[in-house]
N, C-alpha and C. Protein backbone atom coordinates (compact mmCIF):
# COMPACT_ATOMS: atom_id res chain seq x y z
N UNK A 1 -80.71 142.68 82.28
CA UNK A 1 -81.43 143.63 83.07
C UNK A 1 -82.70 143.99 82.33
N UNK A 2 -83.83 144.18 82.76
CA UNK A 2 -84.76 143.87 82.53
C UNK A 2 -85.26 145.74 83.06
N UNK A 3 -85.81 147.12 82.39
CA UNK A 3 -85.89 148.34 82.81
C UNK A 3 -86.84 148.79 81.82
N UNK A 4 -87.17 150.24 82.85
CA UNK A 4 -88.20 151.05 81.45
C UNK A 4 -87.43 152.76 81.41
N UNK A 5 -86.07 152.76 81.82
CA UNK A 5 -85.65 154.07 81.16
C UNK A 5 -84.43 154.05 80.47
N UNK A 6 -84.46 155.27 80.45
CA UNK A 6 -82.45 155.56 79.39
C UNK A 6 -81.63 155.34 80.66
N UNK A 7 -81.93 155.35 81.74
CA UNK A 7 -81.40 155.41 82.92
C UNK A 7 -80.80 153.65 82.93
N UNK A 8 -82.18 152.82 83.19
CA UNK A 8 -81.78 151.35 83.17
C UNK A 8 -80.71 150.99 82.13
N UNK A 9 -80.95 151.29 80.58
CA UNK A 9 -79.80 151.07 79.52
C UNK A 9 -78.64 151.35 80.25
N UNK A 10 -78.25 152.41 80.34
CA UNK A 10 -76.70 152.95 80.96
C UNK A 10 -76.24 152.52 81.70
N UNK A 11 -77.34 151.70 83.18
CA UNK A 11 -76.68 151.34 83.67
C UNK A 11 -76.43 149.82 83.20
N UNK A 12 -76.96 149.05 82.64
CA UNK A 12 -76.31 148.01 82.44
C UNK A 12 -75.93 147.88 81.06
N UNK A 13 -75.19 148.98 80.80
CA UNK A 13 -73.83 148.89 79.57
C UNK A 13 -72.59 149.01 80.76
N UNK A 14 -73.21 150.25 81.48
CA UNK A 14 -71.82 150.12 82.95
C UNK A 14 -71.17 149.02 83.52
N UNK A 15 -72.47 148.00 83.65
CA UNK A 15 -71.92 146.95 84.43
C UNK A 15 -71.76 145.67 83.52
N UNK A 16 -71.85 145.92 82.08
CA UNK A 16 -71.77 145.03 81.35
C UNK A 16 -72.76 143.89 80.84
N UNK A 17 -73.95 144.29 81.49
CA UNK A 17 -75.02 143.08 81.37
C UNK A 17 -75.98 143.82 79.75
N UNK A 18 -76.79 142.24 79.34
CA UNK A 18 -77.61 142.71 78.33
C UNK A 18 -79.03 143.74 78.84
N UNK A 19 -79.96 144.37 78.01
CA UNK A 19 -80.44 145.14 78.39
C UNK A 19 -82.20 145.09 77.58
N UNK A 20 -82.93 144.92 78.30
CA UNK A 20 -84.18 144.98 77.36
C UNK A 20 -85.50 146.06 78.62
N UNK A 21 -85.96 146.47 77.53
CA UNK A 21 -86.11 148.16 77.70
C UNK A 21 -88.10 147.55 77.78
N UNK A 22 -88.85 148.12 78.82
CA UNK A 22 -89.97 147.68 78.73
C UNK A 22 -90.90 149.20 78.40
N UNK A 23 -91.78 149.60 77.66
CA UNK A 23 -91.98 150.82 77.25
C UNK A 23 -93.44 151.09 77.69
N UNK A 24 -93.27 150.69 79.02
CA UNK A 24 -95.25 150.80 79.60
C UNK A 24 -94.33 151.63 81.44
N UNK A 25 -93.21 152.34 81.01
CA UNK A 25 -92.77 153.12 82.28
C UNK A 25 -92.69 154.96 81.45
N UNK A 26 -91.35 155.39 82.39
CA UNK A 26 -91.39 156.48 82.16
C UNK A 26 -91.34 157.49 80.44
N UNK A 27 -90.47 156.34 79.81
CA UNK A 27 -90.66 156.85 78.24
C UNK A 27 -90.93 155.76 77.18
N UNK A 28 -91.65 156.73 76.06
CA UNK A 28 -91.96 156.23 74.93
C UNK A 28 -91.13 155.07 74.25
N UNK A 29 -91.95 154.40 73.73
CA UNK A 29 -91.31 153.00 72.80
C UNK A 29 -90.88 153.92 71.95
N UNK A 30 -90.93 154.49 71.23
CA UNK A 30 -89.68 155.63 70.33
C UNK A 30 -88.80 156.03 70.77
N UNK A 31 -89.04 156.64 71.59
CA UNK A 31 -87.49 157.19 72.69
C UNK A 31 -86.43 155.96 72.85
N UNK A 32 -87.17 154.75 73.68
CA UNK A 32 -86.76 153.73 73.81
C UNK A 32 -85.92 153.01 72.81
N UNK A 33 -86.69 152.68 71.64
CA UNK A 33 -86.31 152.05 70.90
C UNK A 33 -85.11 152.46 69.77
N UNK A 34 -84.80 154.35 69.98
CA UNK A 34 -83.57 155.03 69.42
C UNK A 34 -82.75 154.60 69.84
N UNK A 35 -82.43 154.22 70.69
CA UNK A 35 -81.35 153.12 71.74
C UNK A 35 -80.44 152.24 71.10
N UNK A 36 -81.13 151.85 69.82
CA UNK A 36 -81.11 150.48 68.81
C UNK A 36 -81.19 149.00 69.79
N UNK A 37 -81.80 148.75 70.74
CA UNK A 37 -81.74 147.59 71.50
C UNK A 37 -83.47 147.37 71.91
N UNK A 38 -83.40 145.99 71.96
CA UNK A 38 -84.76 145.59 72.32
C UNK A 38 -85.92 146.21 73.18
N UNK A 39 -86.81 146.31 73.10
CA UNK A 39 -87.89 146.96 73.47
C UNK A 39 -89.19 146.75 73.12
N UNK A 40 -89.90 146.40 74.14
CA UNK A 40 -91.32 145.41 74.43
C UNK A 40 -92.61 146.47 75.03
N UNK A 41 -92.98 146.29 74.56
CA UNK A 41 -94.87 147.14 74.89
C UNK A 41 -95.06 146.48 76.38
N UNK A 42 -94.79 145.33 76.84
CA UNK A 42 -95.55 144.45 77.87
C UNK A 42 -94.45 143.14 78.10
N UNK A 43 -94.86 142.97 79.55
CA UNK A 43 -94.37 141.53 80.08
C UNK A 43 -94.67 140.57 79.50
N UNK A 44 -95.61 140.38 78.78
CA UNK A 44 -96.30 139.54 78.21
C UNK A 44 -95.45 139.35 76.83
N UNK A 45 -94.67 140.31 76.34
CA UNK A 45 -94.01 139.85 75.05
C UNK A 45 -92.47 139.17 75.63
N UNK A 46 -92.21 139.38 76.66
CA UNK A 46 -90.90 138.69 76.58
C UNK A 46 -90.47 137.25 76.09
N UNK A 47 -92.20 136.40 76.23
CA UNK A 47 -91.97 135.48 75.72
C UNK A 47 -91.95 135.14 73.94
N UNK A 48 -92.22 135.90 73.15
CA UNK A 48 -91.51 136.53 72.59
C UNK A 48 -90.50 136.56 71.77
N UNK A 49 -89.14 137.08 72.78
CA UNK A 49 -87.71 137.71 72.30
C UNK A 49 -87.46 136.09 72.51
């Protein structure tokens, strides 16, 4: 799953899928990245991970 909140994380720990956090939405790449899971400035880095 591919998201930009704490909201997206949760839900796909719920449903069991992996999770990468994009930090150009509602919160900070800090916020984000307390999470301990991947987290990208831009679409452009997925290529990348």
């Amino acid at each position: 799953m591919i998201g930009d909140t704490i909201h997206d994380y949760d839900v796909s720990k719920h449903i069991g899928c992996d999770c990468l956090l994009i930090a150009s939405g509602h919160h900070s790449y800090e916020k984000l990245a307390r999470l301990g899971i991947d987290v990208i400035s831009t679409l452009k880095e997925i290529i990348q991970i």
